[in-house]
N, C-alpha and C. Protein backbone atom coordinates (compact mmCIF):
# COMPACT_ATOMS: atom_id res chain seq x y z
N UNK A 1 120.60 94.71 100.63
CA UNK A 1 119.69 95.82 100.51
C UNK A 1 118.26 95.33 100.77
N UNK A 2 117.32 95.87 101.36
CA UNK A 2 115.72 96.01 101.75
C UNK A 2 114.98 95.65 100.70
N UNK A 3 113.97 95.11 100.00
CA UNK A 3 112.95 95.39 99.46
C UNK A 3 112.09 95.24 99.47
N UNK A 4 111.02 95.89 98.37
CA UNK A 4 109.99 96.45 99.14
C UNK A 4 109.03 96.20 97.69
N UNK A 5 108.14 95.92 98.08
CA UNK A 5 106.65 95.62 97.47
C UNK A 5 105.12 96.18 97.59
N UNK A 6 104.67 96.47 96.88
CA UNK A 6 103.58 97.36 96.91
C UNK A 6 102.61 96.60 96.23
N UNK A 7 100.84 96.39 96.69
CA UNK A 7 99.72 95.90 96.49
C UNK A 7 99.15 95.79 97.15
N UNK A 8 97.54 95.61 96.46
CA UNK A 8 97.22 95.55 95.03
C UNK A 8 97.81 97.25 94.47
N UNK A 9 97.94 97.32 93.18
CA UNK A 9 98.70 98.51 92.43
C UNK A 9 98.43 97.87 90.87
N UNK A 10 97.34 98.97 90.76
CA UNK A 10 96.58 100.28 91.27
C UNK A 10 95.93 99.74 92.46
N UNK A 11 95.56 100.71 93.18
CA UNK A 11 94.41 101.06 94.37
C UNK A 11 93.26 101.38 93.99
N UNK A 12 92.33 101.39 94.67
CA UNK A 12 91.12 101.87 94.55
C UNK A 12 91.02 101.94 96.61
N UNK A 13 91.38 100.94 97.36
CA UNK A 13 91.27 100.96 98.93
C UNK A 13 92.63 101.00 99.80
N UNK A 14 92.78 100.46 100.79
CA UNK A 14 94.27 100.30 101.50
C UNK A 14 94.96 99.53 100.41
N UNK A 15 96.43 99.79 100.34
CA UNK A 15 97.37 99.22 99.91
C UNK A 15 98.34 99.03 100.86
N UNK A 16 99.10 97.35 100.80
CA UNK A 16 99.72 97.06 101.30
C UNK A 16 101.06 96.84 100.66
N UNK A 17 102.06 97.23 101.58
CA UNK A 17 103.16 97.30 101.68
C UNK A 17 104.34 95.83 102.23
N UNK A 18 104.87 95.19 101.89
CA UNK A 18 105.53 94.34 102.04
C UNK A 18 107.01 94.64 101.86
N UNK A 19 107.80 94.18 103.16
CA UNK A 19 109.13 94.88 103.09
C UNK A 19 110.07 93.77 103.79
N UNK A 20 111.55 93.34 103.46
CA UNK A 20 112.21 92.21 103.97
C UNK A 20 113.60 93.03 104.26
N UNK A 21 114.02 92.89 105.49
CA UNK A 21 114.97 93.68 106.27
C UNK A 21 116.17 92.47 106.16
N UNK A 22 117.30 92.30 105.27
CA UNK A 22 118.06 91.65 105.49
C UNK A 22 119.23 91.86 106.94
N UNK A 23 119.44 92.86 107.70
CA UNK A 23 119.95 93.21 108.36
C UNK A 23 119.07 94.06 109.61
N UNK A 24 119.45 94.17 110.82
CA UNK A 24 119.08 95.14 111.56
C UNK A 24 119.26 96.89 111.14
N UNK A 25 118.33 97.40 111.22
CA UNK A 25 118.16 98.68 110.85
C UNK A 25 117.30 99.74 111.20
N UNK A 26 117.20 100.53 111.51
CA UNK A 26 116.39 101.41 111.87
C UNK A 26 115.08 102.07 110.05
N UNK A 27 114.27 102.40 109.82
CA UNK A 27 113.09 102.17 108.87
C UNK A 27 112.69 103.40 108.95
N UNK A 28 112.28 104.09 108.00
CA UNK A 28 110.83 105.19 107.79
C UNK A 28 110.62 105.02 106.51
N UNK A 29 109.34 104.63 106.50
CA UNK A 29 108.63 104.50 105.09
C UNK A 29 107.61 105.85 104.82
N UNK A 30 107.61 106.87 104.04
CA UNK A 30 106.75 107.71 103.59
C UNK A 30 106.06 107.74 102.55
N UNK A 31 104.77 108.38 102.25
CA UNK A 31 104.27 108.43 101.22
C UNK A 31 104.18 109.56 100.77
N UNK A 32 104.73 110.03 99.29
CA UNK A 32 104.83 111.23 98.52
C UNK A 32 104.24 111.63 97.39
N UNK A 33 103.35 112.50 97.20
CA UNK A 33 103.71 112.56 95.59
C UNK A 33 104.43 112.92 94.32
N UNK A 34 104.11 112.77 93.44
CA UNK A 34 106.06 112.87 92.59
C UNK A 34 106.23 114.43 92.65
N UNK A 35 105.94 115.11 93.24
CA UNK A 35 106.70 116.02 93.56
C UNK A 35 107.80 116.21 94.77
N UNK A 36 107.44 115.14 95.23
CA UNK A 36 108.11 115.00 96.40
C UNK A 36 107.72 115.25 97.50
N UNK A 37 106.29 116.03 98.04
CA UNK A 37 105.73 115.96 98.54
C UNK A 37 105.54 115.47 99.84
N UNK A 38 105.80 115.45 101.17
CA UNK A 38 105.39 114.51 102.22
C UNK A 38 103.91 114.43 102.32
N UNK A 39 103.17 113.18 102.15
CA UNK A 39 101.33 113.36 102.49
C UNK A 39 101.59 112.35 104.07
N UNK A 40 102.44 111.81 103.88
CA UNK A 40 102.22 111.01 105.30
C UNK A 40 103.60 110.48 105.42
N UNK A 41 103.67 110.10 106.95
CA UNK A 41 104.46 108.41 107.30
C UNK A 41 103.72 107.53 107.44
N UNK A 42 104.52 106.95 106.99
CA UNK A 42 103.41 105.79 106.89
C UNK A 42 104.24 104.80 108.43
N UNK A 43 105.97 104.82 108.45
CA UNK A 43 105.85 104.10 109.96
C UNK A 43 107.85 104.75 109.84
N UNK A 44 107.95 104.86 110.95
CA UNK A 44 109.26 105.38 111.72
C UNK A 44 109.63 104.06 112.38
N UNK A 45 110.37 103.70 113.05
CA UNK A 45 111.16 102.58 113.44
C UNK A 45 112.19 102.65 113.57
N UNK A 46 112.64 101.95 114.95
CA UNK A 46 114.42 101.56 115.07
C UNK A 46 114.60 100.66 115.29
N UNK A 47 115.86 100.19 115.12
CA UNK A 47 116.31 98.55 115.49
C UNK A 47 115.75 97.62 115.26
N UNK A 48 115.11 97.64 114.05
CA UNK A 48 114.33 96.57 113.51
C UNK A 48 115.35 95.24 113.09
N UNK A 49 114.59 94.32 113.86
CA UNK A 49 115.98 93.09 113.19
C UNK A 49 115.31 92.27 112.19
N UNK A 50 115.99 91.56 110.98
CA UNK A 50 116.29 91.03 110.10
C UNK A 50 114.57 90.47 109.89
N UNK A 51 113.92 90.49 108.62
CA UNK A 51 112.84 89.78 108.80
C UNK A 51 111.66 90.45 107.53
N UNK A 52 110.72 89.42 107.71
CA UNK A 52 109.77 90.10 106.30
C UNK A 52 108.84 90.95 107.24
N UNK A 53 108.48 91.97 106.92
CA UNK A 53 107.05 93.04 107.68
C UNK A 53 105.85 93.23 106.35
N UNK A 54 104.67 93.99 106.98
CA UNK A 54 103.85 93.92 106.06
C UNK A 54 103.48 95.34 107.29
N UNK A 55 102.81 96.19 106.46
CA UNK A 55 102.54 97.54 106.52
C UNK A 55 100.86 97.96 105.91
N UNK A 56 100.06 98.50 106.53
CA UNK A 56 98.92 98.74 104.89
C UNK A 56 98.75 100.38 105.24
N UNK A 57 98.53 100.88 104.09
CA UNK A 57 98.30 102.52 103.72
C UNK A 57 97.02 102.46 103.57
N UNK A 58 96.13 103.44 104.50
CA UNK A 58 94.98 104.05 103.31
C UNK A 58 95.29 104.94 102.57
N UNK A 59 94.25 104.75 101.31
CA UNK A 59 94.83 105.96 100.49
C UNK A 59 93.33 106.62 99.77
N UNK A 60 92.53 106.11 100.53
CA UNK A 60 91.39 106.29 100.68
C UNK A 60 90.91 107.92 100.19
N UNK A 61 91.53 108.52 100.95
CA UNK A 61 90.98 110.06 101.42
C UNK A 61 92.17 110.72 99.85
N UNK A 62 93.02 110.22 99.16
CA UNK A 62 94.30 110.50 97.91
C UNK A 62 93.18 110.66 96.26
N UNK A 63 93.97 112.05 96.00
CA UNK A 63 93.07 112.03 94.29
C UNK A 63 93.52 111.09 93.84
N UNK A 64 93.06 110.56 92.84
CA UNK A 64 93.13 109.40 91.78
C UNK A 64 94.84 110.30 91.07
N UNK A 65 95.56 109.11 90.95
CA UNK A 65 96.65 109.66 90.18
C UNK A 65 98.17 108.89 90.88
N UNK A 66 99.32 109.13 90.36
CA UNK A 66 100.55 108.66 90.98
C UNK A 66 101.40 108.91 92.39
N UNK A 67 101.45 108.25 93.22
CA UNK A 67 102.52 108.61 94.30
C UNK A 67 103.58 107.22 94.63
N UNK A 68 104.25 108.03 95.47
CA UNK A 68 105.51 106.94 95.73
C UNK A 68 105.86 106.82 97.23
N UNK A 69 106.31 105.73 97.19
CA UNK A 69 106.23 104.89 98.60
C UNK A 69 107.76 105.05 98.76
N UNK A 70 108.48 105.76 100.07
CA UNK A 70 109.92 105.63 99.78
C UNK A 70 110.31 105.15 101.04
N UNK A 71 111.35 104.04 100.81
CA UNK A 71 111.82 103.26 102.36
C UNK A 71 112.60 103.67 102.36
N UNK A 72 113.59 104.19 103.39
CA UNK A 72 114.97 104.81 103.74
C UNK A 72 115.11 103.59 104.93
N UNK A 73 116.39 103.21 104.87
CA UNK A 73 116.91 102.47 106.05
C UNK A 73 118.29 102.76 106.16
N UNK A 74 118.96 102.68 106.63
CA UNK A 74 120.82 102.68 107.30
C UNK A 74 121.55 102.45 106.22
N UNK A 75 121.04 101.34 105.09
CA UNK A 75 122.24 101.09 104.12
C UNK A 75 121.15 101.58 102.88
N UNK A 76 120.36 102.11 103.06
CA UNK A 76 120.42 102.73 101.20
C UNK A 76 118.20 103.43 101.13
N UNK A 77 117.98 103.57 100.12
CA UNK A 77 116.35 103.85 99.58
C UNK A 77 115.99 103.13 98.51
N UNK A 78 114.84 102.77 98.46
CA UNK A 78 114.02 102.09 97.82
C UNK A 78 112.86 103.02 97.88
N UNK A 79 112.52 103.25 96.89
CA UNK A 79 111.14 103.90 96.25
C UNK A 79 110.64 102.82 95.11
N UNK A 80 108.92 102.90 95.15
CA UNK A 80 108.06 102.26 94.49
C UNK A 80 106.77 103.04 94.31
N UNK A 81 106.29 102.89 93.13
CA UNK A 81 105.17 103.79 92.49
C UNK A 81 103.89 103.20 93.09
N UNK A 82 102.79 103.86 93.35
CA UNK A 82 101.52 103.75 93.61
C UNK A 82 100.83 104.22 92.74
N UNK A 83 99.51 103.55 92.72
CA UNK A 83 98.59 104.76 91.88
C UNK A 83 97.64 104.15 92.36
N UNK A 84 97.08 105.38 92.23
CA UNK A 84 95.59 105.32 93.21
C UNK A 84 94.62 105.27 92.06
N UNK A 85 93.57 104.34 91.85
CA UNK A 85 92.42 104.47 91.58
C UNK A 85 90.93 105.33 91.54
């Protein structure tokens, strides 16, 4: 399974995203808030092969408060909390 890392958390500027693809897979990482919300993609992708990536979000322009970062890939999801500063 994928995982996935989020910082610095809290935010106050861009937050970066760190993600390790044990397998080839196709990727979309979004950013939501806990309502579920779509506010963005953050990146779409296919055929990504095996490997560590690094990603950064602004979240610049986001009210102060909680959202979630959710990776979907081929074999499963990973969600991780943000909070914005």
């Amino acid at each position: 399974m994928a995982s996935l890392s989020v910082y610095p958390n809290p935010s106050a500027g861009p937050a970066f995203l760190t993600y390790d693809l044990p397998e080839t897979t196709d990727l979309q990482v979004n950013l939501t808030d806990v309502n579920g919300r779509l506010l963005r993609v953050v990146t779409d992708k296919r055929d990504l092969t095996p490997g560590l990536y690094q990603e950064s979000i602004v979240v610049d322009d986001l009210a102060p408060g909680l959202y979630l970062i959710r990776m979907q890939t081929e074999h499963g999801v990973v969600t991780q909390k943000l909070i914005k500063q």
